[in-house]
PDB file of N, CA and C in Angstrom:
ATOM      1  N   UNK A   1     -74.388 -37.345  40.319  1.00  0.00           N
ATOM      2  CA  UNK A   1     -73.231 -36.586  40.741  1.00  0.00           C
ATOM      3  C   UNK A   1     -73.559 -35.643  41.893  1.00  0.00           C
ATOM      4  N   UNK A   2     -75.084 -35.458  42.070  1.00  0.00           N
ATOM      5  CA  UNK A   2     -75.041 -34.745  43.153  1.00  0.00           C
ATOM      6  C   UNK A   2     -74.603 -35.182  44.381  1.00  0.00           C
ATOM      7  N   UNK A   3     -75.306 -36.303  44.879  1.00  0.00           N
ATOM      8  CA  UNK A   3     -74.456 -37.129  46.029  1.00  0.00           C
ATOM      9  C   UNK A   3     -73.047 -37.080  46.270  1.00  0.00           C
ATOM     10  N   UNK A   4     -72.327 -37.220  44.929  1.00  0.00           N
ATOM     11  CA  UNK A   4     -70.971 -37.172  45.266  1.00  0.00           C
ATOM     12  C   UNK A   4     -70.285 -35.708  45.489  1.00  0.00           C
ATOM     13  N   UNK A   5     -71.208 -34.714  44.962  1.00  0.00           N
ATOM     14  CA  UNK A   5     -70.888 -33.288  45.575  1.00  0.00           C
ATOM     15  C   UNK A   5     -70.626 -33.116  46.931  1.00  0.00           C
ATOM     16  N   UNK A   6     -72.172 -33.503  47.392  1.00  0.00           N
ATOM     17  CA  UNK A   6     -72.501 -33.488  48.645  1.00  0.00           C
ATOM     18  C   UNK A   6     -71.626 -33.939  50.174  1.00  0.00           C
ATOM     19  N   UNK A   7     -70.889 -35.190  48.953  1.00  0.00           N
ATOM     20  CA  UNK A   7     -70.187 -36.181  50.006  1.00  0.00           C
ATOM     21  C   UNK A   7     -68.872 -35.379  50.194  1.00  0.00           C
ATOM     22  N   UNK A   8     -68.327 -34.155  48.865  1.00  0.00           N
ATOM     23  CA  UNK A   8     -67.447 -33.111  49.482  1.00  0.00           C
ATOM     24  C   UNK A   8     -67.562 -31.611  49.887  1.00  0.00           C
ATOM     25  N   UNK A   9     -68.549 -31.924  50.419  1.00  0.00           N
ATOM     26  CA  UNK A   9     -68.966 -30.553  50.771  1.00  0.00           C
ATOM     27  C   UNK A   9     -69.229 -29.787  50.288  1.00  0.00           C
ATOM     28  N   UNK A  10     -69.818 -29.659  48.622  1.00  0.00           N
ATOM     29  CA  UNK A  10     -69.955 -28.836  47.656  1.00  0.00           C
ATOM     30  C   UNK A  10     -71.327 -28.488  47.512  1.00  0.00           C
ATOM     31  N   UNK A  11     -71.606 -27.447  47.348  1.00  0.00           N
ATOM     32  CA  UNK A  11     -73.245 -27.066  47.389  1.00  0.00           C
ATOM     33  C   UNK A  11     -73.554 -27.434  45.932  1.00  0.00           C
ATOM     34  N   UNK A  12     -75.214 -28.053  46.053  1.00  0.00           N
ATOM     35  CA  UNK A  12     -75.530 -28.661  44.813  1.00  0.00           C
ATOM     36  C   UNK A  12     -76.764 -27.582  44.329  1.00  0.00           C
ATOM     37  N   UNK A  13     -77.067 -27.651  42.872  1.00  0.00           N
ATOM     38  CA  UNK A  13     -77.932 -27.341  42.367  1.00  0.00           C
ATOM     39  C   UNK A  13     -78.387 -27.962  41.269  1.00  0.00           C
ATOM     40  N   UNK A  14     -79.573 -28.587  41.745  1.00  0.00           N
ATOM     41  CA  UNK A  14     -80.309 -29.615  40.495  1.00  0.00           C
ATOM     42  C   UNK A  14     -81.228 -28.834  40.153  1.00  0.00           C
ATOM     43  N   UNK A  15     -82.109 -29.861  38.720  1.00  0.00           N
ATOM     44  CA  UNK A  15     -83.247 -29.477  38.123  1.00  0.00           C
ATOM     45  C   UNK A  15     -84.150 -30.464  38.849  1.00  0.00           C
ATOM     46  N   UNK A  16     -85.779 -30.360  39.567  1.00  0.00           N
ATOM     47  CA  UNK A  16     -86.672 -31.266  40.027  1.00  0.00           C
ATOM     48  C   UNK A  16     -87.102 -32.010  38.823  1.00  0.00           C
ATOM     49  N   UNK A  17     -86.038 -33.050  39.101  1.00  0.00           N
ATOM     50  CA  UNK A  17     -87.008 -34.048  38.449  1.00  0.00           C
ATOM     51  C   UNK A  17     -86.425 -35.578  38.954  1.00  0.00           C
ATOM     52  N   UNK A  18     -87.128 -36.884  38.213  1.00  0.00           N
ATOM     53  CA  UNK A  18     -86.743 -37.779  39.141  1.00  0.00           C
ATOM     54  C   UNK A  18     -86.271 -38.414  40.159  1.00  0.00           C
ATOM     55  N   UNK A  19     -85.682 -38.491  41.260  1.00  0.00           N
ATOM     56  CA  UNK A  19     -85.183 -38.782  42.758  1.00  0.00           C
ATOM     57  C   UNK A  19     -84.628 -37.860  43.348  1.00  0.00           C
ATOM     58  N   UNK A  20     -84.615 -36.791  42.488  1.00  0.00           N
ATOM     59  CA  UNK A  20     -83.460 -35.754  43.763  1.00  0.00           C
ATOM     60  C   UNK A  20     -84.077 -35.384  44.953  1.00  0.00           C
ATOM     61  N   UNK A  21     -85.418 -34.829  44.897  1.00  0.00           N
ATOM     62  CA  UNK A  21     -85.867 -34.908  46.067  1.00  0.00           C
ATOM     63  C   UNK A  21     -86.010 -35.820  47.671  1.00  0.00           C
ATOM     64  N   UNK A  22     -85.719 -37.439  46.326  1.00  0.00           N
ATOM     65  CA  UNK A  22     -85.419 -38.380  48.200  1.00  0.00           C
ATOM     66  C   UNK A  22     -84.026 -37.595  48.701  1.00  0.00           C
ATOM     67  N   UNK A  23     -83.060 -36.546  48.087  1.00  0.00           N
ATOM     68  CA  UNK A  23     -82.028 -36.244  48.797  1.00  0.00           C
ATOM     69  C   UNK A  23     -81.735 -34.769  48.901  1.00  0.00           C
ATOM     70  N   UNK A  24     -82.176 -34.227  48.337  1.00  0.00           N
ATOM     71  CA  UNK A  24     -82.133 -32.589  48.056  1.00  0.00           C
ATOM     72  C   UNK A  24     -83.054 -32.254  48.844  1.00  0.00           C
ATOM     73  N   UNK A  25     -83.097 -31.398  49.679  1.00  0.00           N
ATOM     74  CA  UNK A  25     -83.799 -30.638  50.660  1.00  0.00           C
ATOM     75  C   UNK A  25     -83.874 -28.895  50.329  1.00  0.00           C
ATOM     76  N   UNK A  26     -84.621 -28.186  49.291  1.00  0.00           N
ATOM     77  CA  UNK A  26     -84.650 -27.000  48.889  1.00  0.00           C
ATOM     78  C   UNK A  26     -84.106 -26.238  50.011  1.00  0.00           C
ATOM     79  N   UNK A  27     -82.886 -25.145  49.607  1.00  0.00           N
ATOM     80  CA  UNK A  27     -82.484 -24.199  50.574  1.00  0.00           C
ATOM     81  C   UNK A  27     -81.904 -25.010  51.877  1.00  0.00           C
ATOM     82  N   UNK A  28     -81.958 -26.251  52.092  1.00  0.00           N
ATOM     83  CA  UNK A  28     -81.135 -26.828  53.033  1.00  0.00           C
ATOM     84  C   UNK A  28     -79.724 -27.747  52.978  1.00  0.00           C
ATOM     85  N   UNK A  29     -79.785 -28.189  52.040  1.00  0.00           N
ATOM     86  CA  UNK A  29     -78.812 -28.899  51.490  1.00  0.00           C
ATOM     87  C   UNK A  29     -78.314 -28.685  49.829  1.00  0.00           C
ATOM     88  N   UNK A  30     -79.510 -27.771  49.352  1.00  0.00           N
ATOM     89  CA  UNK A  30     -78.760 -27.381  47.414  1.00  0.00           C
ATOM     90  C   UNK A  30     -79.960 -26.564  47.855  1.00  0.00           C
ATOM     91  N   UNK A  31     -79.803 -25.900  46.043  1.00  0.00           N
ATOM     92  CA  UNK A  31     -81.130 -25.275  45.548  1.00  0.00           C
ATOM     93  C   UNK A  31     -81.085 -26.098  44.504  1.00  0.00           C
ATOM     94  N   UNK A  32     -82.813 -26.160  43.791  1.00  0.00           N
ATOM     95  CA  UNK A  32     -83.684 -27.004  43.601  1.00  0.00           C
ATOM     96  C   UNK A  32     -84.239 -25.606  42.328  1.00  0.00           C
ATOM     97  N   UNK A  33     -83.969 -26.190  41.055  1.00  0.00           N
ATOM     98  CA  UNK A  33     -84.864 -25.631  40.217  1.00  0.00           C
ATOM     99  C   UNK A  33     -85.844 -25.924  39.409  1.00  0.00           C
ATOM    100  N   UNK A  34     -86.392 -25.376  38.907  1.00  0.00           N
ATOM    101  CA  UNK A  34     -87.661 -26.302  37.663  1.00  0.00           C
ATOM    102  C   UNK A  34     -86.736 -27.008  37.000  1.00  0.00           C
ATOM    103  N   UNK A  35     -87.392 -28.655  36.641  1.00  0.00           N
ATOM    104  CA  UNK A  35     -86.548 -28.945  35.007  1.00  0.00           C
ATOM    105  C   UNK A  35     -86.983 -27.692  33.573  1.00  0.00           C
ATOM    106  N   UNK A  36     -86.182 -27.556  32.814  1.00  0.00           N
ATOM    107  CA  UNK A  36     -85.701 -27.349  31.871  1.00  0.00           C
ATOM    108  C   UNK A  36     -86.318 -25.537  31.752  1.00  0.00           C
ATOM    109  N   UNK A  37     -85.955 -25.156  33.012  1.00  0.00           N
ATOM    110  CA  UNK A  37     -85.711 -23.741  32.547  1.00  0.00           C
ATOM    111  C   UNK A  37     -84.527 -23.227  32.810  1.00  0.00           C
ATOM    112  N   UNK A  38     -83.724 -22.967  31.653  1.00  0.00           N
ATOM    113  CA  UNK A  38     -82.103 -22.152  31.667  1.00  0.00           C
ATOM    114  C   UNK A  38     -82.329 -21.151  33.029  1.00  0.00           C
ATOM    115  N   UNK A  39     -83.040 -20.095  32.507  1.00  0.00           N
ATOM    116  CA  UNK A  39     -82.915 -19.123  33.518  1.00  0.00           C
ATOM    117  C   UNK A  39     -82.882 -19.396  35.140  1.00  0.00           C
ATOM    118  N   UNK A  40     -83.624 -20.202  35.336  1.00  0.00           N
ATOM    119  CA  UNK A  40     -83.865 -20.663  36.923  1.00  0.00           C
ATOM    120  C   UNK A  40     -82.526 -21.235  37.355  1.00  0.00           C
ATOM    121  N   UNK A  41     -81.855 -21.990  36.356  1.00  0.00           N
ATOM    122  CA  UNK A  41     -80.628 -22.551  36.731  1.00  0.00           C
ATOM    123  C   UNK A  41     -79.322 -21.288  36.690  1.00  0.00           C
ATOM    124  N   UNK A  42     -79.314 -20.896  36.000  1.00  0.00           N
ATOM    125  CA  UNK A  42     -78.552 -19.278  35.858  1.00  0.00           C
ATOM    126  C   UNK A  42     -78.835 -18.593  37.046  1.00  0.00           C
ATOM    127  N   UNK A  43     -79.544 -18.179  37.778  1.00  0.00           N
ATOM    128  CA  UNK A  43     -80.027 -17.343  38.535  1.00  0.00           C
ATOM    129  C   UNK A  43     -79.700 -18.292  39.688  1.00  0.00           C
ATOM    130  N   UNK A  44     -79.758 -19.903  40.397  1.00  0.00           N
ATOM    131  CA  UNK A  44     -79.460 -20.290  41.305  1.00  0.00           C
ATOM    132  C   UNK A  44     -78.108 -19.994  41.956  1.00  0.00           C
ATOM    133  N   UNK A  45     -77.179 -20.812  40.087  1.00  0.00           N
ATOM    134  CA  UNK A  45     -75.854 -20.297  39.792  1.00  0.00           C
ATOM    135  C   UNK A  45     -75.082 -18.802  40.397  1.00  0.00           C
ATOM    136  N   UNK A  46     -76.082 -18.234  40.038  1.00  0.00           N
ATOM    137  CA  UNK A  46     -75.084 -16.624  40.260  1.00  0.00           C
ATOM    138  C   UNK A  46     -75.305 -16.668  41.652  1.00  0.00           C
ATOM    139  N   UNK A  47     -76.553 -17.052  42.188  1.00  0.00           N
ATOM    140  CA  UNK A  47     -77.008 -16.993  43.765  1.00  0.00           C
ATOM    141  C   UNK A  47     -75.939 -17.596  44.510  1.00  0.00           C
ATOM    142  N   UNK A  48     -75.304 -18.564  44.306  1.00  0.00           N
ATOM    143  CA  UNK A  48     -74.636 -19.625  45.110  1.00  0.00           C
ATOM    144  C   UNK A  48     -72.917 -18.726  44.978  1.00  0.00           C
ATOM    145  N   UNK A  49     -72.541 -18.436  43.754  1.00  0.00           N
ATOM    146  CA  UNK A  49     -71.319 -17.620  43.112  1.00  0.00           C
ATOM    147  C   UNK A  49     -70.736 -16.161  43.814  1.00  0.00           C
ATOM    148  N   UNK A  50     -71.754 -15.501  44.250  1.00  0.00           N
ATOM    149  CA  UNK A  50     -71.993 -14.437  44.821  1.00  0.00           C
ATOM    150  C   UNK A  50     -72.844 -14.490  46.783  1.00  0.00           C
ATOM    151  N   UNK A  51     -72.896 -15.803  47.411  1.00  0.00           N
ATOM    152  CA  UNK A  51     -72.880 -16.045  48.615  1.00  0.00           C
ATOM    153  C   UNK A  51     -72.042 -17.161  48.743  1.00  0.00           C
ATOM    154  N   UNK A  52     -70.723 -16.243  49.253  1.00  0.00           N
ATOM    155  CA  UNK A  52     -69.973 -17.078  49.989  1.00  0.00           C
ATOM    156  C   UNK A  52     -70.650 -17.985  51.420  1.00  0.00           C
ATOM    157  N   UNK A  53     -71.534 -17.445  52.259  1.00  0.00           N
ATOM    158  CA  UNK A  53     -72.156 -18.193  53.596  1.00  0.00           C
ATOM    159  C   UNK A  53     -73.191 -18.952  52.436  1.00  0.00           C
ATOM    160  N   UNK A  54     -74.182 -18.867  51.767  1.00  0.00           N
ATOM    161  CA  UNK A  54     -74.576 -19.828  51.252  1.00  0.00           C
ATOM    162  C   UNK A  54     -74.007 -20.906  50.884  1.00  0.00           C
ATOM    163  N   UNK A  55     -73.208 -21.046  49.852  1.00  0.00           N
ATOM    164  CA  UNK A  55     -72.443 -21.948  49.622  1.00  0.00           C
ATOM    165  C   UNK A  55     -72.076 -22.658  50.806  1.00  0.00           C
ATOM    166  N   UNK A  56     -71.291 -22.349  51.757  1.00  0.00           N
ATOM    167  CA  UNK A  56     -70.533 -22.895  53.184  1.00  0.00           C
ATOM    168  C   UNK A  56     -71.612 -23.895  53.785  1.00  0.00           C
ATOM    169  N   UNK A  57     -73.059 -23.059  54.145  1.00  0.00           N
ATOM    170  CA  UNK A  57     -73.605 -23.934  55.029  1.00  0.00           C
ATOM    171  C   UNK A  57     -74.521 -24.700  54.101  1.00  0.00           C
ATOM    172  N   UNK A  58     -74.783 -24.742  52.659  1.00  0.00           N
ATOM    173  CA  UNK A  58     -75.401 -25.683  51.557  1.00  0.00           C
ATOM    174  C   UNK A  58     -74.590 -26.823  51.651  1.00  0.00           C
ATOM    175  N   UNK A  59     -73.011 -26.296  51.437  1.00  0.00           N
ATOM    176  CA  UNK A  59     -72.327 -27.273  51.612  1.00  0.00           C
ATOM    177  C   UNK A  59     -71.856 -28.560  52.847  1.00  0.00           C
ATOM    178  N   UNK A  60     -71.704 -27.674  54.354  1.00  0.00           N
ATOM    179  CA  UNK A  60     -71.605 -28.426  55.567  1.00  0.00           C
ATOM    180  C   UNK A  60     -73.306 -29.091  55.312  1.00  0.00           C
ATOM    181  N   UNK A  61     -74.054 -29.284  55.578  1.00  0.00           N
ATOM    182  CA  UNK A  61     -75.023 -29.519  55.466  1.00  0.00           C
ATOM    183  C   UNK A  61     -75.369 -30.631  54.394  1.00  0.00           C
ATOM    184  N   UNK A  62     -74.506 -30.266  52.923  1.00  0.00           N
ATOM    185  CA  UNK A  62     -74.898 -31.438  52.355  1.00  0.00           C
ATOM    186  C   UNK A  62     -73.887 -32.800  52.725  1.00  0.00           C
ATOM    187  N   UNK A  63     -72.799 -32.050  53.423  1.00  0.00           N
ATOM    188  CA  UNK A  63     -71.951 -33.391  53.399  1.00  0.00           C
ATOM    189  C   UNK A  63     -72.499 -34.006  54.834  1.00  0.00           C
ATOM    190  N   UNK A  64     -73.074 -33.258  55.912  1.00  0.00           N
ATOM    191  CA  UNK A  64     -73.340 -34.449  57.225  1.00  0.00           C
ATOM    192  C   UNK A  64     -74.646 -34.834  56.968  1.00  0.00           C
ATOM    193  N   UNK A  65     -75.791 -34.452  55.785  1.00  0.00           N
ATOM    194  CA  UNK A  65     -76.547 -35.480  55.324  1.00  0.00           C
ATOM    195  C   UNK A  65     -75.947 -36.701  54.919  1.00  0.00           C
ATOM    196  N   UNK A  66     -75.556 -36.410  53.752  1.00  0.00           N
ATOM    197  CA  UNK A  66     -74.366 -37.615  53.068  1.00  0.00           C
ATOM    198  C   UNK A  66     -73.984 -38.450  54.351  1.00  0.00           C
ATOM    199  N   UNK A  67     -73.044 -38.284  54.777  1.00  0.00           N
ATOM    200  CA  UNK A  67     -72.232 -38.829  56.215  1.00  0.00           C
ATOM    201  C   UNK A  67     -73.658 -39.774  56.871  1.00  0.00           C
ATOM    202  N   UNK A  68     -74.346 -38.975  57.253  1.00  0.00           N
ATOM    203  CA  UNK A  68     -75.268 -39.867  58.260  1.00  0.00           C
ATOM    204  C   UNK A  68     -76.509 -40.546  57.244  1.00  0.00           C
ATOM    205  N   UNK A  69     -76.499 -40.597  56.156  1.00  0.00           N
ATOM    206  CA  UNK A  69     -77.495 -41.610  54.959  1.00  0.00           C
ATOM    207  C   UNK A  69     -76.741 -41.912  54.166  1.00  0.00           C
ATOM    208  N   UNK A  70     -75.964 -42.065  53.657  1.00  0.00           N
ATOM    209  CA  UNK A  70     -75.445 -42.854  52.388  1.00  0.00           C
ATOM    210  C   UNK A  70     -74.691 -43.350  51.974  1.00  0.00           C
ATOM    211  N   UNK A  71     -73.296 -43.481  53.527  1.00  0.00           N
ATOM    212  CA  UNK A  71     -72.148 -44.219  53.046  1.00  0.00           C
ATOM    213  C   UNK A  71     -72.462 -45.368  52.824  1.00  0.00           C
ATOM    214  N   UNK A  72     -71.889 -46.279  52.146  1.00  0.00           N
ATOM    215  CA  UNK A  72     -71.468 -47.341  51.531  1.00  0.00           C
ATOM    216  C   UNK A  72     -72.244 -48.709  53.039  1.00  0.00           C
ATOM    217  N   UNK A  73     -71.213 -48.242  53.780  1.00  0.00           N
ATOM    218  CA  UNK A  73     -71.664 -49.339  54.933  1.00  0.00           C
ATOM    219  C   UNK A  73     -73.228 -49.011  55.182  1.00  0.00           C
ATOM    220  N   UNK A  74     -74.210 -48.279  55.488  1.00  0.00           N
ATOM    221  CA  UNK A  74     -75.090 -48.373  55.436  1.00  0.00           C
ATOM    222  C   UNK A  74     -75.839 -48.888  54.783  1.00  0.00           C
ATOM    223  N   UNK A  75     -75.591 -49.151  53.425  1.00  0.00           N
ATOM    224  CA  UNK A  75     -76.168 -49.965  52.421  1.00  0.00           C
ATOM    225  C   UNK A  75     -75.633 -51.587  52.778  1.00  0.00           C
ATOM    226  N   UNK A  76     -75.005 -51.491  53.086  1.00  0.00           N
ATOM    227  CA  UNK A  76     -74.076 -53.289  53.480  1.00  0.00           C
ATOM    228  C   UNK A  76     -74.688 -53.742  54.287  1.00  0.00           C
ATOM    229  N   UNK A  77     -74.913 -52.750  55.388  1.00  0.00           N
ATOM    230  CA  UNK A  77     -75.906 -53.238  56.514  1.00  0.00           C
ATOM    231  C   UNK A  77     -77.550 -54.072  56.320  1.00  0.00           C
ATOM    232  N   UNK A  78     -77.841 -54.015  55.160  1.00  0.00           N
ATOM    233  CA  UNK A  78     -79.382 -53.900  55.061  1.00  0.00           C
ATOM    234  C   UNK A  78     -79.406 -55.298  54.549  1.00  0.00           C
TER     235      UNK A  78
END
């Protein structure tokens, strides 16, 4: 579901673990927390809740990643 955040402009915040990193770029496109610590995810949460410009450019950012790697036709192409 992060991808599909991304693809609306929504700032993401995962836990590191399995593939997010081929797409999550820490502080450039989401924030990026440990797996399975509550607090780290709470604390990204309030971070993102309380910066309106964070959010904005997490978000522009995750969607013209998206845009230029992962539509659909790019995969068709291959």
């Amino acid at each position: 579901s992060g991808l599909e955040a991304s693809a609306r402009g929504i700032p993401v915040v995962a836990s590191d673990v399995g593939g997010i990193r081929q797409w999550l770029e820490p502080e450039v496109n989401g924030l990026l927390v440990p797996a399975n610590e509550p607090r780290a995810l709470a604390a990204a949460l309030t971070r993102l809740l309380s910066d309106g410009a964070l959010c904005d450019r997490l978000g522009r950012e995750g969607r013209r990643r998206y845009l230029a790697r992962n539509r659909p036709e790019h995969h068709d192409a291959a």
